[in-house]
C-alpha atoms as a PDB file:
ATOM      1  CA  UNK A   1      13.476 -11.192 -10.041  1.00  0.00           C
ATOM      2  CA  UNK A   2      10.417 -10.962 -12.912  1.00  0.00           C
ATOM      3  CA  UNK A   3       7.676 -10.900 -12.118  1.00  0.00           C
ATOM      4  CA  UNK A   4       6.065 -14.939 -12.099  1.00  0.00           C
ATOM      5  CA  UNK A   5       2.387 -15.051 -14.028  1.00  0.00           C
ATOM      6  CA  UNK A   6      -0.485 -15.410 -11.921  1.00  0.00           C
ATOM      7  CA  UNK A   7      -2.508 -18.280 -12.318  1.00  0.00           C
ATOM      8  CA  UNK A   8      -6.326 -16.950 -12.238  1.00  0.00           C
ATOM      9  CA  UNK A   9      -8.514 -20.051 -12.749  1.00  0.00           C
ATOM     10  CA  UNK A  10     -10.377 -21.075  -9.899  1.00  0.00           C
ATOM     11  CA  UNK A  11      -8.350 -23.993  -8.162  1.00  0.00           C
ATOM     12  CA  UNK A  12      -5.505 -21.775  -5.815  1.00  0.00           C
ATOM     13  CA  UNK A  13      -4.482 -24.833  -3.521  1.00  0.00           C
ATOM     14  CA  UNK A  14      -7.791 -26.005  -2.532  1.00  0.00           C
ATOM     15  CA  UNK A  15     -10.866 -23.116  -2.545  1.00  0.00           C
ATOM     16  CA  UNK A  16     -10.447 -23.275   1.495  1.00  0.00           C
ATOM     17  CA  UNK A  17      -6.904 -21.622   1.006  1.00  0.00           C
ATOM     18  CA  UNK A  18      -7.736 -19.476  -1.535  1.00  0.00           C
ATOM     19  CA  UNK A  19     -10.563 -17.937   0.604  1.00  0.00           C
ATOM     20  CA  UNK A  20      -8.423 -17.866   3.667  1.00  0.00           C
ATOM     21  CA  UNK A  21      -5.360 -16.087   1.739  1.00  0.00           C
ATOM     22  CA  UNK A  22      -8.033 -13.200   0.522  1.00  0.00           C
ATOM     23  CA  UNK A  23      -9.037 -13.050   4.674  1.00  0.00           C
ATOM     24  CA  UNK A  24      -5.280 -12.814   5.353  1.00  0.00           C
ATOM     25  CA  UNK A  25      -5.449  -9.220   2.732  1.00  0.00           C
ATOM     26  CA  UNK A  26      -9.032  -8.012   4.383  1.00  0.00           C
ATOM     27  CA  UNK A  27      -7.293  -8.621   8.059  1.00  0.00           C
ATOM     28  CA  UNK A  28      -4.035  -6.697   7.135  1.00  0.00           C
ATOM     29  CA  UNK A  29      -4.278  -3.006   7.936  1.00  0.00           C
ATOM     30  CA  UNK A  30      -1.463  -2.114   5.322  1.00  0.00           C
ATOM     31  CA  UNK A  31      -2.815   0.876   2.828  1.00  0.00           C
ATOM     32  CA  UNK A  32      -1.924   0.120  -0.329  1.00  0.00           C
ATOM     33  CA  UNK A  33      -1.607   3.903  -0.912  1.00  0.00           C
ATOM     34  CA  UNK A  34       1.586   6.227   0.164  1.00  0.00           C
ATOM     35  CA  UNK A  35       0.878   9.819  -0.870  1.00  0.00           C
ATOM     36  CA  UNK A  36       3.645  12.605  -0.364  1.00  0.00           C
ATOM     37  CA  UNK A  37       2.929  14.511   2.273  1.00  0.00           C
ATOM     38  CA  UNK A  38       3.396  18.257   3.450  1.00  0.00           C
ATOM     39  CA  UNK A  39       2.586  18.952   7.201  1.00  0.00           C
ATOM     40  CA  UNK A  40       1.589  22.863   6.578  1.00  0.00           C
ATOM     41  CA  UNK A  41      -0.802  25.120   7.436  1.00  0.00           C
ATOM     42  CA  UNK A  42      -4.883  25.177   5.378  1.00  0.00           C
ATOM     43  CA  UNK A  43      -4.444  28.666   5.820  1.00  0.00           C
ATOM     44  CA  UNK A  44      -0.792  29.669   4.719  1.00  0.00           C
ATOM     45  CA  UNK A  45      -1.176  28.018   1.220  1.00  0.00           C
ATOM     46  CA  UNK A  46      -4.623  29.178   0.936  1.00  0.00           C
ATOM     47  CA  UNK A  47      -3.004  32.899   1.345  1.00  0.00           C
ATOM     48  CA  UNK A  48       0.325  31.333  -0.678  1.00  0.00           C
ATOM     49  CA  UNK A  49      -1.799  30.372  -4.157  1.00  0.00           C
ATOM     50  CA  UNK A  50      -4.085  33.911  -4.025  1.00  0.00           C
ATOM     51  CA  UNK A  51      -0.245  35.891  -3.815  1.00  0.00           C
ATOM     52  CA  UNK A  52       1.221  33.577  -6.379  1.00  0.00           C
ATOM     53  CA  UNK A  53      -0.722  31.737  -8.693  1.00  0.00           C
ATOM     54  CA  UNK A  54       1.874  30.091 -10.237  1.00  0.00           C
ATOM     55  CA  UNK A  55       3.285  28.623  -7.260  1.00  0.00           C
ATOM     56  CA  UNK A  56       2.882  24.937  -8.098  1.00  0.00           C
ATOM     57  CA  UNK A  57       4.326  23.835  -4.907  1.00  0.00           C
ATOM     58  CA  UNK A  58       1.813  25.921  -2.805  1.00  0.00           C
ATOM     59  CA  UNK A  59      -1.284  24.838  -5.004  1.00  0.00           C
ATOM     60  CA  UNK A  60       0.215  21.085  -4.272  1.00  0.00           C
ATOM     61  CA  UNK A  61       0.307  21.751  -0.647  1.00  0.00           C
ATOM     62  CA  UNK A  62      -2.719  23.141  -0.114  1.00  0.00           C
ATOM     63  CA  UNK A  63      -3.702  20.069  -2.029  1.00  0.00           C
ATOM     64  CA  UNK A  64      -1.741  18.029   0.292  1.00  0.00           C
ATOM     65  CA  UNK A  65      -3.479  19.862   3.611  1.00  0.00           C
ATOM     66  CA  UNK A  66      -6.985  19.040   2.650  1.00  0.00           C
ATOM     67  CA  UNK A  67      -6.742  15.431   1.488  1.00  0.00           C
ATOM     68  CA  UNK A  68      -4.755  14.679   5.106  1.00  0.00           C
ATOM     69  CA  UNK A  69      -7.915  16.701   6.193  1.00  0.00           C
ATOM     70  CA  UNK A  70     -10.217  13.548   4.411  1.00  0.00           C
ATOM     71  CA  UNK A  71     -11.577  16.894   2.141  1.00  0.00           C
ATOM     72  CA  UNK A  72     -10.355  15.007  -1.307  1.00  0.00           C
ATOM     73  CA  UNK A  73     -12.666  16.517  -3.836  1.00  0.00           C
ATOM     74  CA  UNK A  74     -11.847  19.869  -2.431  1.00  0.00           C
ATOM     75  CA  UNK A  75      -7.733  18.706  -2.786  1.00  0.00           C
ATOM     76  CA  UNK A  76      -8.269  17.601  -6.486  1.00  0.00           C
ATOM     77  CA  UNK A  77      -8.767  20.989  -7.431  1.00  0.00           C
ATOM     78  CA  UNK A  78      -5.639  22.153  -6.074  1.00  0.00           C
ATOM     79  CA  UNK A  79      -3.625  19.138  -6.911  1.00  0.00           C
ATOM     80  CA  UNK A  80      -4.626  19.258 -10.681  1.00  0.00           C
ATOM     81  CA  UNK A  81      -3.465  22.989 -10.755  1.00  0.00           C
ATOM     82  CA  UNK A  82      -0.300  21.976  -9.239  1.00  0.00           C
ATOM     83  CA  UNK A  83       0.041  19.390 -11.741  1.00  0.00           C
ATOM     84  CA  UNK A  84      -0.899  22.022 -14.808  1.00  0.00           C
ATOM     85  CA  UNK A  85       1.916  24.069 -13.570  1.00  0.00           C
ATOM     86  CA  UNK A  86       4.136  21.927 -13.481  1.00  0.00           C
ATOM     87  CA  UNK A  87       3.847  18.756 -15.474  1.00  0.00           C
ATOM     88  CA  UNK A  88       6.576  17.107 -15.393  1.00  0.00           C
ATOM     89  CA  UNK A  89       7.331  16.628 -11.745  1.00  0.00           C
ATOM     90  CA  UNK A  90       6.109  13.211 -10.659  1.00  0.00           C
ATOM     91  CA  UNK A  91       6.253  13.730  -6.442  1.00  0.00           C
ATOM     92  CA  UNK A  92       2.913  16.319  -7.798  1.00  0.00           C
ATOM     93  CA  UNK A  93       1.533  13.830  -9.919  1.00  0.00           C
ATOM     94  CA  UNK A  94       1.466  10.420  -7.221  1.00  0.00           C
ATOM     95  CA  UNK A  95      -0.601  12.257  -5.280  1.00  0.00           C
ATOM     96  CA  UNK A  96      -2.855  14.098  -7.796  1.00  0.00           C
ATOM     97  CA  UNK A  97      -3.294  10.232  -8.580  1.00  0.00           C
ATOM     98  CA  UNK A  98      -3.602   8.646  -5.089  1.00  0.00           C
ATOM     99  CA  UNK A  99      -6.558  11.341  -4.506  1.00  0.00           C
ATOM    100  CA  UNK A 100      -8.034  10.282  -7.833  1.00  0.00           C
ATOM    101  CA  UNK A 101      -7.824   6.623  -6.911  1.00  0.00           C
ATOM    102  CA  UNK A 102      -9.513   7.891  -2.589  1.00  0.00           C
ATOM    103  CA  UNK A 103     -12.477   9.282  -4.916  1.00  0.00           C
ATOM    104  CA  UNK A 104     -12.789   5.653  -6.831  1.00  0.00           C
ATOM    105  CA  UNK A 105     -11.814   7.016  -9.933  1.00  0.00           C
ATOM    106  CA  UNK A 106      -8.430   4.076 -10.125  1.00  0.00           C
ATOM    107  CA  UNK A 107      -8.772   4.430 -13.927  1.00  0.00           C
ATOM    108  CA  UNK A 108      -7.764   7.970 -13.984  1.00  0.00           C
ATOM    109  CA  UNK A 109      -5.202   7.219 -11.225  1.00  0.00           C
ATOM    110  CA  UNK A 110      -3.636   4.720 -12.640  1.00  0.00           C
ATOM    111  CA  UNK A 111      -2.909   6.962 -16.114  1.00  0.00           C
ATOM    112  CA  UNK A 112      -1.363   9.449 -13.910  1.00  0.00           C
ATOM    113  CA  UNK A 113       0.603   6.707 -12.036  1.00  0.00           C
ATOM    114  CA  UNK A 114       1.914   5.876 -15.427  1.00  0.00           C
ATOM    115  CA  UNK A 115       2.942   9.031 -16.279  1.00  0.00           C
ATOM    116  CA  UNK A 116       4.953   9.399 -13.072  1.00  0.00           C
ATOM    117  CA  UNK A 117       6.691   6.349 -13.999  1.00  0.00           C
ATOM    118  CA  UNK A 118       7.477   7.491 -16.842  1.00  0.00           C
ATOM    119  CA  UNK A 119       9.203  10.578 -16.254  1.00  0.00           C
ATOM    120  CA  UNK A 120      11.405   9.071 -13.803  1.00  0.00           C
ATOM    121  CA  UNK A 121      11.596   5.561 -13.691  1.00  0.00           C
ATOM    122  CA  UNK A 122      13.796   5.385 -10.325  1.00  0.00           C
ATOM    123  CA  UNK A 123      11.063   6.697  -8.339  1.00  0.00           C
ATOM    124  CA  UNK A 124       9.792   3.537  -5.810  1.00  0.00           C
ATOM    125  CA  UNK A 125       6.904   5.219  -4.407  1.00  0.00           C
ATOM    126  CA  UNK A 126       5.596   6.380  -7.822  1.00  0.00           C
ATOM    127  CA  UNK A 127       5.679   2.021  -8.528  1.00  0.00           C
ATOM    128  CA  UNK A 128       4.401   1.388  -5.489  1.00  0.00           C
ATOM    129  CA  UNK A 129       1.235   3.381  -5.844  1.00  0.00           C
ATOM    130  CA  UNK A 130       0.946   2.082  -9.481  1.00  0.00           C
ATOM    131  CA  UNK A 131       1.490  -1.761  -8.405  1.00  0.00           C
ATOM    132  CA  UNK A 132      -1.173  -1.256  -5.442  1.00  0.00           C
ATOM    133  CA  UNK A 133      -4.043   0.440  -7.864  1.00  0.00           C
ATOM    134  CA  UNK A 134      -2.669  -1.851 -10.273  1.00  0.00           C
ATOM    135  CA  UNK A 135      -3.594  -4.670  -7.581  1.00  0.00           C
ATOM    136  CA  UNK A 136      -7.149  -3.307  -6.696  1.00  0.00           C
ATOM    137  CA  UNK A 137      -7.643  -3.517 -10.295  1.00  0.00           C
ATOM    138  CA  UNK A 138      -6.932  -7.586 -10.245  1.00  0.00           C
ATOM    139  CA  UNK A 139      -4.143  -6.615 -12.618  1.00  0.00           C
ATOM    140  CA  UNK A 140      -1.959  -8.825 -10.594  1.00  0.00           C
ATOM    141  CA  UNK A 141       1.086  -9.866 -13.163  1.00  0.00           C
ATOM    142  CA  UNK A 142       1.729  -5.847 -13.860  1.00  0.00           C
ATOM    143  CA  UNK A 143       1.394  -5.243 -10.000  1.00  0.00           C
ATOM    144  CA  UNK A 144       3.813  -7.788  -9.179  1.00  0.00           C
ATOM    145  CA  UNK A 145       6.291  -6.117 -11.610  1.00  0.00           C
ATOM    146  CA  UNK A 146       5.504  -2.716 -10.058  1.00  0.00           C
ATOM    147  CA  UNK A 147       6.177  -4.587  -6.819  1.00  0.00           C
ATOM    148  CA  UNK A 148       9.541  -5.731  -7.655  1.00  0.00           C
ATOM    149  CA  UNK A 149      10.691  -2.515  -9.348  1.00  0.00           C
ATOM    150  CA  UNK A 150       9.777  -0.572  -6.203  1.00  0.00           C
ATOM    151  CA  UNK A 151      11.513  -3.021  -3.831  1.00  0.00           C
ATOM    152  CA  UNK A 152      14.924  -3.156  -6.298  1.00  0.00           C
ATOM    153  CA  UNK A 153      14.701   0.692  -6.614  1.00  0.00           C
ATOM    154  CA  UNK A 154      14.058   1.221  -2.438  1.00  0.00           C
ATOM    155  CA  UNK A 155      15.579  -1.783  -1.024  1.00  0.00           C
ATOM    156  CA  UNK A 156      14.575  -0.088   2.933  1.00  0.00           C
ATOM    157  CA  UNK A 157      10.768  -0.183   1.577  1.00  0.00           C
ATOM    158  CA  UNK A 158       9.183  -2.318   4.145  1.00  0.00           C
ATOM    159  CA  UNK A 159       5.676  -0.827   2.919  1.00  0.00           C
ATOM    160  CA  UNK A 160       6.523  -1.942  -1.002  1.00  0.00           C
ATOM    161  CA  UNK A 161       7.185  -5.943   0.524  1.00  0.00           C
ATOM    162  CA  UNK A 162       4.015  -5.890   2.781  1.00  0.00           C
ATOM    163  CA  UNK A 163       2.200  -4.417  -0.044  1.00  0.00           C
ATOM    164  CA  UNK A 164       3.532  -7.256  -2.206  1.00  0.00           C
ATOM    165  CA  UNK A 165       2.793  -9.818   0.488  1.00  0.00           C
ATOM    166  CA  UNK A 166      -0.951  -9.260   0.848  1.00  0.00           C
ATOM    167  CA  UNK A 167      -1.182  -9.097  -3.159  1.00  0.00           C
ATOM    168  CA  UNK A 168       0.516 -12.629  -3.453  1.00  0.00           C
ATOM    169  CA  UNK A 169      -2.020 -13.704  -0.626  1.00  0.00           C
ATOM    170  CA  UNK A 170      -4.649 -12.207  -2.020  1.00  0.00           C
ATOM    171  CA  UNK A 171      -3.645 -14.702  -5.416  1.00  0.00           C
ATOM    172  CA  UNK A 172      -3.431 -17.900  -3.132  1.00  0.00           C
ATOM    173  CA  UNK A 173       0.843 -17.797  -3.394  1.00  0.00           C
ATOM    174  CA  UNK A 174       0.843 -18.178   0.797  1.00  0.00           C
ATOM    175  CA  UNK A 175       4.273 -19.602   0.588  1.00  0.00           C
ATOM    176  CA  UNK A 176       5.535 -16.699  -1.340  1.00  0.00           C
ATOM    177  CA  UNK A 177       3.599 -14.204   0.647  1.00  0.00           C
ATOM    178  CA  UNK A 178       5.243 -15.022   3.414  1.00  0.00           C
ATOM    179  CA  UNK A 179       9.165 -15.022   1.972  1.00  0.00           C
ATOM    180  CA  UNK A 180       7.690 -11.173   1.668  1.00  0.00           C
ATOM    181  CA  UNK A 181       6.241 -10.942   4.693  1.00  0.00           C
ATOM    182  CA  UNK A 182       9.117 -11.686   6.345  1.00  0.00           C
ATOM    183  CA  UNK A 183      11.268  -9.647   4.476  1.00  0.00           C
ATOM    184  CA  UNK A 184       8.839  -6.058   5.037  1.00  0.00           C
ATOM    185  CA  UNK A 185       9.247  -7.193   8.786  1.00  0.00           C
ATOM    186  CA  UNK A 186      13.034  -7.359   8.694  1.00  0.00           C
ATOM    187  CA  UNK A 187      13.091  -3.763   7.247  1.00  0.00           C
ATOM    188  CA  UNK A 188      10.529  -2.637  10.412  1.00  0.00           C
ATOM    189  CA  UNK A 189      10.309  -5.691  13.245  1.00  0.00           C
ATOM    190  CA  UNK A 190       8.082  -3.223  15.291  1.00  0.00           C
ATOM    191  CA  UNK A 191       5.079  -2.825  13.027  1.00  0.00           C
ATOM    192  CA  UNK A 192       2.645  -5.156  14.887  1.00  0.00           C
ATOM    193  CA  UNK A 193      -0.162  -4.733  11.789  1.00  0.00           C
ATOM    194  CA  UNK A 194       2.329  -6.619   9.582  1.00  0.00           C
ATOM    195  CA  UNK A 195       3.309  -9.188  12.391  1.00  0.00           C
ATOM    196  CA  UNK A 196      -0.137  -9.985  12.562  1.00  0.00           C
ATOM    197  CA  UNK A 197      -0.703 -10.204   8.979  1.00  0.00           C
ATOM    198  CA  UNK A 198       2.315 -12.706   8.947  1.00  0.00           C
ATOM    199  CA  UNK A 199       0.684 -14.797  12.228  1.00  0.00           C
ATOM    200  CA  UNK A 200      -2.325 -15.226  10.194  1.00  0.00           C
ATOM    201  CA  UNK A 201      -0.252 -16.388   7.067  1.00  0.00           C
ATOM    202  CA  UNK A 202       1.103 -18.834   9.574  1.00  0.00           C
ATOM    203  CA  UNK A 203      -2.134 -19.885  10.673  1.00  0.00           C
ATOM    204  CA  UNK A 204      -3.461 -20.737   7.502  1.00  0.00           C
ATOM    205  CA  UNK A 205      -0.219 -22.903   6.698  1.00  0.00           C
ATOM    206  CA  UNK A 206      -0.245 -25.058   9.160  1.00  0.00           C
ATOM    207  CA  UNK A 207       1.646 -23.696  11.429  1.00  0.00           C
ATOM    208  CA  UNK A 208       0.131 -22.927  14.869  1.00  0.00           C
ATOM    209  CA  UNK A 209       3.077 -22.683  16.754  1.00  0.00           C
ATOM    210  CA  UNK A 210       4.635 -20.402  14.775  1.00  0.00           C
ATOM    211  CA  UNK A 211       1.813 -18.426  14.496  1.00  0.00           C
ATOM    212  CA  UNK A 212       1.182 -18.367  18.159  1.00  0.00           C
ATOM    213  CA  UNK A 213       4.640 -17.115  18.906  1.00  0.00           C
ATOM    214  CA  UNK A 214       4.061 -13.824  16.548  1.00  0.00           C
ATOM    215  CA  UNK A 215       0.817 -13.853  17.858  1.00  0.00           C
ATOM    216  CA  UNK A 216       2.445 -13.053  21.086  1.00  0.00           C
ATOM    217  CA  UNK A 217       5.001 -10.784  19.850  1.00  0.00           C
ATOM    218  CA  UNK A 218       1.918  -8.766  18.649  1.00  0.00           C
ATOM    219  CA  UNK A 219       0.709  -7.740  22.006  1.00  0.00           C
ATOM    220  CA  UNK A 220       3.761  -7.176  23.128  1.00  0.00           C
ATOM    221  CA  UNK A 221       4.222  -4.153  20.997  1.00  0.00           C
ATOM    222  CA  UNK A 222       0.536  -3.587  20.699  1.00  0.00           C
ATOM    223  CA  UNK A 223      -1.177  -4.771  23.857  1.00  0.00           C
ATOM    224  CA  UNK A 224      -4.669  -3.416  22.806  1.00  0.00           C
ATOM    225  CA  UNK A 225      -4.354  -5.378  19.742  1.00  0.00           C
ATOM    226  CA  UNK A 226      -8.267  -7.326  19.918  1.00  0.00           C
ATOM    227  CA  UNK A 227      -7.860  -9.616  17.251  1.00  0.00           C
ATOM    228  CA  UNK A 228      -4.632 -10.423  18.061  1.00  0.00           C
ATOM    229  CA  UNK A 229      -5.935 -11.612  21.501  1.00  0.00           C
ATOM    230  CA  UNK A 230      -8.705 -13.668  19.900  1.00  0.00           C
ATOM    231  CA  UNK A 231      -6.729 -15.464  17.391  1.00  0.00           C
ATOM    232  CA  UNK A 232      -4.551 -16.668  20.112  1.00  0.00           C
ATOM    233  CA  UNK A 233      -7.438 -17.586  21.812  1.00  0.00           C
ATOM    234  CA  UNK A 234      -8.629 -19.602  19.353  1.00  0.00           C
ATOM    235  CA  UNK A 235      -5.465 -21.151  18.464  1.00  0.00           C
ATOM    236  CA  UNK A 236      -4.708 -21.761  22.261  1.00  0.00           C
ATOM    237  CA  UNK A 237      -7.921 -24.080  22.691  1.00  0.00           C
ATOM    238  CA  UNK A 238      -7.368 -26.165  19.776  1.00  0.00           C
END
């Protein structure tokens, strides 16, 4: 489906609606950020890049290790030698981006995200990082494309239809939000972070009962869930 044009100008609904559909996106614990990950050893690829210093894949793990560490600058380093050795692969290049965009610098993540695109345009996570930076950037009507291309290219992407979701939210389309909603939860029923995104959706359309029933379901797979709890609360003692 294209992409639909987002109407910016400042009547979404009624302003109440607009400002609850950007608390639905603040609530919602979904990252809009999926980097590939390589669960190895600081000090193997540290010892892997001195022996061969053309190993791309070792400079991009290494990379990899430190950013999942929360050491980004340090991972950039790596991650743009990775990238210099081997240009044209895009898994290197997402997250040579995504730890561009964790050090604020979307501009420069976004170019790279491009790139990735580029050299292979079936690759869903490569869209779905670009739609999400895309997103932060209030470029809403190339997210949503980004979005879609993702979701046709990995239909089992719940992430890519949350990540839509929240977007469409965030641009007061609550109706459509939830279609997507409900169709990241049908890839993954047990993510309670989405469930509650989708309760609070419900809330702020009306429908209490609905959204006290996934409310519910919740803390049933997250009992410790504290706003959970309180929104129920609330919506219990109107």
């Amino acid at each position: 489906m294209a992409a639909a044009g987002v109407d910016r100008r400042p009547h979404l609904r009624r302003p109440a609606v607009a400002a609850a559909a950007i608390a639905i996106a603040a609530l919602s614990v979904t990252a809009r950020a999926q980097v590939w990950h390589w669960q190895n050893g600081e000090a193997l690829w540290r010892h892997a890049v001195v022996v061969d210093p053309s190993n791309a894949r070792a400079f991009a793990n290494l990379g990899a290790t430190l950013a999942g560490q929360g050491r980004t600058t340090e991972a950039l380093a790596f991650y743009r030698d990775a990238v210099r050795l081997t240009p044209d692969e895009p898994k290197l290049i997402v997250n040579y981006a995504m730890a561009l965009a964790a050090i604020g610098d979307r501009d420069s993540a976004v170019v790279q995200l491009r790139r990735a695109v580029q050299l292979d345009p079936r690759y869903a996570k490569a869209h779905l990082n670009l739609a999400d930076q895309l997103a932060a950037s209030g470029r809403f009507d190339e997210a949503f494309d980004h979005y879609r291309t993702a979701i046709e290219r990995d239909p089992a992407s719940g992430l890519a239809r949350m990540n839509l979701s929240v977007t469409l939210a965030e641009t007061g389309r609550l109706d459509e939000a939830l279609d997507a909603a409900n169709a990241a939860i049908a890839v993954d029923p047990s993510r309670a972070d989405w469930r509650f995104t989708r309760a609070m959706m419900l809330k702020v359309l009306g429908r209490t009962t609905d959204a006290i029933r996934e409310l519910q379901e919740v803390l049933r797979l997250q009992p410790d869930h504290a706003q959970a709890r309180a929104e129920l609360a609330v919506l219990r003692g109107k």
